[in-house]
N, C-alpha and C. Protein backbone atom coordinates (compact mmCIF):
# COMPACT_ATOMS: atom_id res chain seq x y z
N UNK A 1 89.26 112.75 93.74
CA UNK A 1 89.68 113.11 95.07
C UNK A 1 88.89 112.28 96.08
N UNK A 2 89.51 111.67 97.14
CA UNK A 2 88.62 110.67 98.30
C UNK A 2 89.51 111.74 99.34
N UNK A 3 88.33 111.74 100.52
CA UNK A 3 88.55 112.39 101.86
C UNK A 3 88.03 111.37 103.17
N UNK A 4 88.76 111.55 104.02
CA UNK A 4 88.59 110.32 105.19
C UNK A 4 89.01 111.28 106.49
N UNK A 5 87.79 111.08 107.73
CA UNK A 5 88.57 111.51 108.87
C UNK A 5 88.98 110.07 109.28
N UNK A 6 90.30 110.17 110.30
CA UNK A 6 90.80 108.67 110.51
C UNK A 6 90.32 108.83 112.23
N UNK A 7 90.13 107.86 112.89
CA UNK A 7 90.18 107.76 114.73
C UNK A 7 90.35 108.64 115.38
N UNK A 8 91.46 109.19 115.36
CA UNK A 8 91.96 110.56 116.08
C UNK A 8 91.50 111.33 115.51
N UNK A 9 90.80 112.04 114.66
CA UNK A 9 89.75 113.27 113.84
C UNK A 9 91.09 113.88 113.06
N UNK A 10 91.89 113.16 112.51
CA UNK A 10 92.98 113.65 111.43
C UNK A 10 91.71 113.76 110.38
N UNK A 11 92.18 114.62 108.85
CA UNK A 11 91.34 115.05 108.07
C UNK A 11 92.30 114.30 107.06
N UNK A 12 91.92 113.28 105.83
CA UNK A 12 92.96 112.87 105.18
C UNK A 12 92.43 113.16 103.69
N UNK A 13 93.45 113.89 102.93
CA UNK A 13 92.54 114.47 101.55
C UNK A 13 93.81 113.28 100.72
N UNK A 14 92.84 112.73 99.40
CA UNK A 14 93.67 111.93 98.38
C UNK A 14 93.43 113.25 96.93
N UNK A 15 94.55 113.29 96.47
CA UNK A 15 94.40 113.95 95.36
C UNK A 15 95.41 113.84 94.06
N UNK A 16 94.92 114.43 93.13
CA UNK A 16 96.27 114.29 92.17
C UNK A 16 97.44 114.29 92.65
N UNK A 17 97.29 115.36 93.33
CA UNK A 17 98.93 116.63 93.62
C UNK A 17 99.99 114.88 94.87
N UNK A 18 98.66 114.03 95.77
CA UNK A 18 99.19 113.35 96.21
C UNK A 18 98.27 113.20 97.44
N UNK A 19 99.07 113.00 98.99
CA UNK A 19 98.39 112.39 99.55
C UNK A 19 98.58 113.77 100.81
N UNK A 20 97.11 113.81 101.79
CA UNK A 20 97.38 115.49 102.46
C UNK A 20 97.01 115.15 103.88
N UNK A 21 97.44 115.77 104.97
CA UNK A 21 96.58 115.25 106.13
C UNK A 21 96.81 116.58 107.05
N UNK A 22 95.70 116.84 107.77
CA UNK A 22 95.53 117.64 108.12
C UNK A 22 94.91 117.14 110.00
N UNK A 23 96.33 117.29 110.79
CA UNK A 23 95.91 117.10 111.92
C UNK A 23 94.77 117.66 113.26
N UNK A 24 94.44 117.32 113.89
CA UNK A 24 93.23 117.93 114.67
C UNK A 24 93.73 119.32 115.28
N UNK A 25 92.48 120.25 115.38
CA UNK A 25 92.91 121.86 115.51
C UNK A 25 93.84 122.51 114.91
N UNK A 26 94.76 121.84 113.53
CA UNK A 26 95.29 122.17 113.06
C UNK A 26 94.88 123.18 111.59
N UNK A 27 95.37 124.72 110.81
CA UNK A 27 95.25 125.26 110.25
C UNK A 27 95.70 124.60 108.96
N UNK A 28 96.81 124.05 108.65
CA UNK A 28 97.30 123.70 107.21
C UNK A 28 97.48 122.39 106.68
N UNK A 29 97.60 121.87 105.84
CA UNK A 29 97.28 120.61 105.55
C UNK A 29 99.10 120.46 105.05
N UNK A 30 99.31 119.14 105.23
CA UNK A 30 101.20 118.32 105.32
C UNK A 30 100.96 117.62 104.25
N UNK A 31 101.74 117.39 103.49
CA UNK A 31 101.78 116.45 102.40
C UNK A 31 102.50 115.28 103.13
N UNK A 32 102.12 114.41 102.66
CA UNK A 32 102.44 112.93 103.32
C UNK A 32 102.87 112.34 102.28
N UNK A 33 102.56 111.80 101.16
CA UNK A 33 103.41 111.21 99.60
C UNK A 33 102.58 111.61 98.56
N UNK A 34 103.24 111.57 97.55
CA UNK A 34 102.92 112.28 95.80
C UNK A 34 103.51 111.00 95.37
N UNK A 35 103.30 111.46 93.73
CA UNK A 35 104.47 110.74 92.77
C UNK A 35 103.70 109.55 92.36
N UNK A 36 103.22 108.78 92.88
CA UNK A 36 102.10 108.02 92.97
C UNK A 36 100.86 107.52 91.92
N UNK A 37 100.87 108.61 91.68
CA UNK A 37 99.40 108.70 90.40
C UNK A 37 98.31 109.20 91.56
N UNK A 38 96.89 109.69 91.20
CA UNK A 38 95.85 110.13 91.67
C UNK A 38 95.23 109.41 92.75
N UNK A 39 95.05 109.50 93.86
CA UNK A 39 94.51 108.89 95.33
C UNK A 39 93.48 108.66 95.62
N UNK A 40 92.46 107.58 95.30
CA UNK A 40 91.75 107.33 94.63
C UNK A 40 90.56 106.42 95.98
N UNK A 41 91.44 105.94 97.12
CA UNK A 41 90.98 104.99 98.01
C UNK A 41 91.75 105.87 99.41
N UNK A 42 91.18 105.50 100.21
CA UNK A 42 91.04 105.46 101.88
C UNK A 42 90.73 104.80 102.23
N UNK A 43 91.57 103.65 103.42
CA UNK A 43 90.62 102.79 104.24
C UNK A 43 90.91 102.21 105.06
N UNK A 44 90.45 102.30 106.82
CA UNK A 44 91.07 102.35 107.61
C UNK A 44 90.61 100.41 107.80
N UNK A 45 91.43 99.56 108.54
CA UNK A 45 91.57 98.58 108.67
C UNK A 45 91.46 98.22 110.06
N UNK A 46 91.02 96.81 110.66
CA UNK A 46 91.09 97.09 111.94
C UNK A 46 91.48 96.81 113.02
N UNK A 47 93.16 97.09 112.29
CA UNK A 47 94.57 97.26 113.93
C UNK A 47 94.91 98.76 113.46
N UNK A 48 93.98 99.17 112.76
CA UNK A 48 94.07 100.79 112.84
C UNK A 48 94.95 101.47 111.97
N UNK A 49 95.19 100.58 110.99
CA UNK A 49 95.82 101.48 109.71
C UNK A 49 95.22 101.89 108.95
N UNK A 50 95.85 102.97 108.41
CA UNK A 50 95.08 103.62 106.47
C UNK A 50 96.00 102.88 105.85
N UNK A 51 95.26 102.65 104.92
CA UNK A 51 95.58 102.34 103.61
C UNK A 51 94.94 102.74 102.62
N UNK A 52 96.22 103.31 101.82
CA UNK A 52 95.49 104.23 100.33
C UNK A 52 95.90 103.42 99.06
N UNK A 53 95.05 103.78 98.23
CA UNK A 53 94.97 103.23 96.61
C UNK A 53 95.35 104.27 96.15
N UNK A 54 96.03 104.53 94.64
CA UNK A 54 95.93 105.32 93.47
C UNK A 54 95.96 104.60 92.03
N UNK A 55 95.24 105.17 91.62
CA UNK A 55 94.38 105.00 90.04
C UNK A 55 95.39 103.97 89.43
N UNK A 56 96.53 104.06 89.57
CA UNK A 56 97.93 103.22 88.52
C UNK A 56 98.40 101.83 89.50
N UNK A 57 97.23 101.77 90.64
CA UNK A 57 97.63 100.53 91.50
C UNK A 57 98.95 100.69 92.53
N UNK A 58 99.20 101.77 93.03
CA UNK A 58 100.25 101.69 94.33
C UNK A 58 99.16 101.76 95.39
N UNK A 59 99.47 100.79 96.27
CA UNK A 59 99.32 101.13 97.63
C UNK A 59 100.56 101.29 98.71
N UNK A 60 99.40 102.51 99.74
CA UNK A 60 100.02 103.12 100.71
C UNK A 60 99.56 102.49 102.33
N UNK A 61 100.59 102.79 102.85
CA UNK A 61 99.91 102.38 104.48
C UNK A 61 100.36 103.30 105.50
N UNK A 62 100.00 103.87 106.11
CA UNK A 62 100.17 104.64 107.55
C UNK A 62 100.44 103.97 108.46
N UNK A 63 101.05 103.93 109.56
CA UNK A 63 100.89 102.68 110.66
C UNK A 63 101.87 103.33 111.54
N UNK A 64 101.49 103.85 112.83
CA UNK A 64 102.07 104.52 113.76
C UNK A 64 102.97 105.57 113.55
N UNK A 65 102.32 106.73 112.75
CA UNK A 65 102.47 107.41 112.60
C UNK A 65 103.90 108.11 111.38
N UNK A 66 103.56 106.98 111.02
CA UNK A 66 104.53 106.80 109.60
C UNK A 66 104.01 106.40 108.19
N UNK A 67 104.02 106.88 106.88
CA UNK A 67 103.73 106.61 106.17
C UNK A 67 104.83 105.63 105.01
N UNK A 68 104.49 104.48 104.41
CA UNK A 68 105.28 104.19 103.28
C UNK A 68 104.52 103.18 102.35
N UNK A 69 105.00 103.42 100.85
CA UNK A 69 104.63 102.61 99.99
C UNK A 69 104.15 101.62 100.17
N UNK A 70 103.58 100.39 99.80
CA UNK A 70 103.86 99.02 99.78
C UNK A 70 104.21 98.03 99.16
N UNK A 71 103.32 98.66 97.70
CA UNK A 71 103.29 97.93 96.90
C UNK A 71 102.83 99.06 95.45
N UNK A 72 103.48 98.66 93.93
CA UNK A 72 102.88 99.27 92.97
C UNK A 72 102.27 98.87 92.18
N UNK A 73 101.77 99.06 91.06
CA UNK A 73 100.64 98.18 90.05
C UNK A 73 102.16 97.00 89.73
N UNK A 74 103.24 97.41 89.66
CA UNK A 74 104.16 96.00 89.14
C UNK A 74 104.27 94.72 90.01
N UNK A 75 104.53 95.98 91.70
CA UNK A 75 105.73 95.23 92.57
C UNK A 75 104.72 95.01 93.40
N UNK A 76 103.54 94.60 93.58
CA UNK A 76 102.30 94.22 94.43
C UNK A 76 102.00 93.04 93.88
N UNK A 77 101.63 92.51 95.41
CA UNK A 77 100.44 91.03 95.25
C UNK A 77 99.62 91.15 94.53
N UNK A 78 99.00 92.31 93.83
CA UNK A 78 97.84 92.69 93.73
C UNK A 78 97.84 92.85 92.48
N UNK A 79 98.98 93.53 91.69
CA UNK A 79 99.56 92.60 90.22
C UNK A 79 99.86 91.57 89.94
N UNK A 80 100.60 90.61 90.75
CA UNK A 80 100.46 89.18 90.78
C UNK A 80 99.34 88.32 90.34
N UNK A 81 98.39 88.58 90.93
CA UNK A 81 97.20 88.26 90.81
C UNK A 81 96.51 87.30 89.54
N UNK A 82 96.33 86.13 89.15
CA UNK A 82 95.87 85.94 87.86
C UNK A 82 95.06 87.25 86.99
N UNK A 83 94.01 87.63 87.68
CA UNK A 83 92.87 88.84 86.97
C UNK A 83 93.52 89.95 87.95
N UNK A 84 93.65 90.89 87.82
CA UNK A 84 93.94 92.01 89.03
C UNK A 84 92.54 92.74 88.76
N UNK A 85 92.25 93.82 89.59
CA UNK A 85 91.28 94.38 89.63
C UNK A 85 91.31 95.69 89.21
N UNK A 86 90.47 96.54 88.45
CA UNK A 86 90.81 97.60 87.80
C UNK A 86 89.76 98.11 88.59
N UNK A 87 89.84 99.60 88.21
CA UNK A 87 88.70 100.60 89.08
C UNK A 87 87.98 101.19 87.63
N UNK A 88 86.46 100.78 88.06
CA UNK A 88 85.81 101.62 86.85
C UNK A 88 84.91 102.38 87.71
N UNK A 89 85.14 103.46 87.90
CA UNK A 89 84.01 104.72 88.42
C UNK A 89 85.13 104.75 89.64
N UNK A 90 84.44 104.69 90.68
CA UNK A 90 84.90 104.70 92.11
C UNK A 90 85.22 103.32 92.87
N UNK A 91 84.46 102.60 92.43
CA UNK A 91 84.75 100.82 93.02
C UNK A 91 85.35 100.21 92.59
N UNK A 92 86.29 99.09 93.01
CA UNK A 92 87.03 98.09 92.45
C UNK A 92 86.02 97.13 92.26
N UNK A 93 86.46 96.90 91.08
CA UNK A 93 85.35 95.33 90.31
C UNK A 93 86.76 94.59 89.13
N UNK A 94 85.88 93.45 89.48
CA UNK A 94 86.60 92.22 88.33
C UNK A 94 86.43 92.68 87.10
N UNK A 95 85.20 93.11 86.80
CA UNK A 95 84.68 93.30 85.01
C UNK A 95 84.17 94.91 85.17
N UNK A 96 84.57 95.39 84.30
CA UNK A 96 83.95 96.22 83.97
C UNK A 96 83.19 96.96 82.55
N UNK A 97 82.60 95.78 82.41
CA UNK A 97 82.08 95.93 80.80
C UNK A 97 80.29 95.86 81.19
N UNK A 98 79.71 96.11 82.18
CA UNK A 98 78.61 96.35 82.97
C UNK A 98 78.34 95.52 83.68
């Protein structure tokens, strides 16, 4: 599970179940996307988007107040990649054999 407040003090939870956000003074938390695999990354960029990771390589982006896919471990640059990058623990690294 990764948790992020974003600029505006939104509360953003990553989890199995999917992706959760919980607006300011607000009581309940909105599901924003699932389906995905486990949510693994948060990270705000700086013209002010999130962008999320999950464990199986999709990324997500937020961007004025809209959320959508971008890319998946297939259909991403980021599979393209000669080496792609795998996650061992919490960080993305090239190797993970220590």
């Amino acid at each position: 599970m990764t948790v992020r407040e974003d600029a505006q003090g939104a509360m953003w939870i990553g989890a199995d179940a999917g992706l959760y956000r919980i607006a300011p003074g607000a009581t309940n938390a909105i599901r924003i996307a699932g389906d995905h695999g486990t949510m693994i990354a948060i990270f705000p960029d700086s013209h002010g988007d999130l962008w999320f990771g999950t464990r199986n390589g999709s990324v997500g982006r937020w961007r004025d107040g809209a959320f959508a896919w971008v890319g998946t471990a297939r259909g991403s640059a980021f599979a393209r990649s000669p080496r792609p990058a795998t996650v061992c623990g919490s960080a993305p690294t090239m190797d993970c054999s220590g």
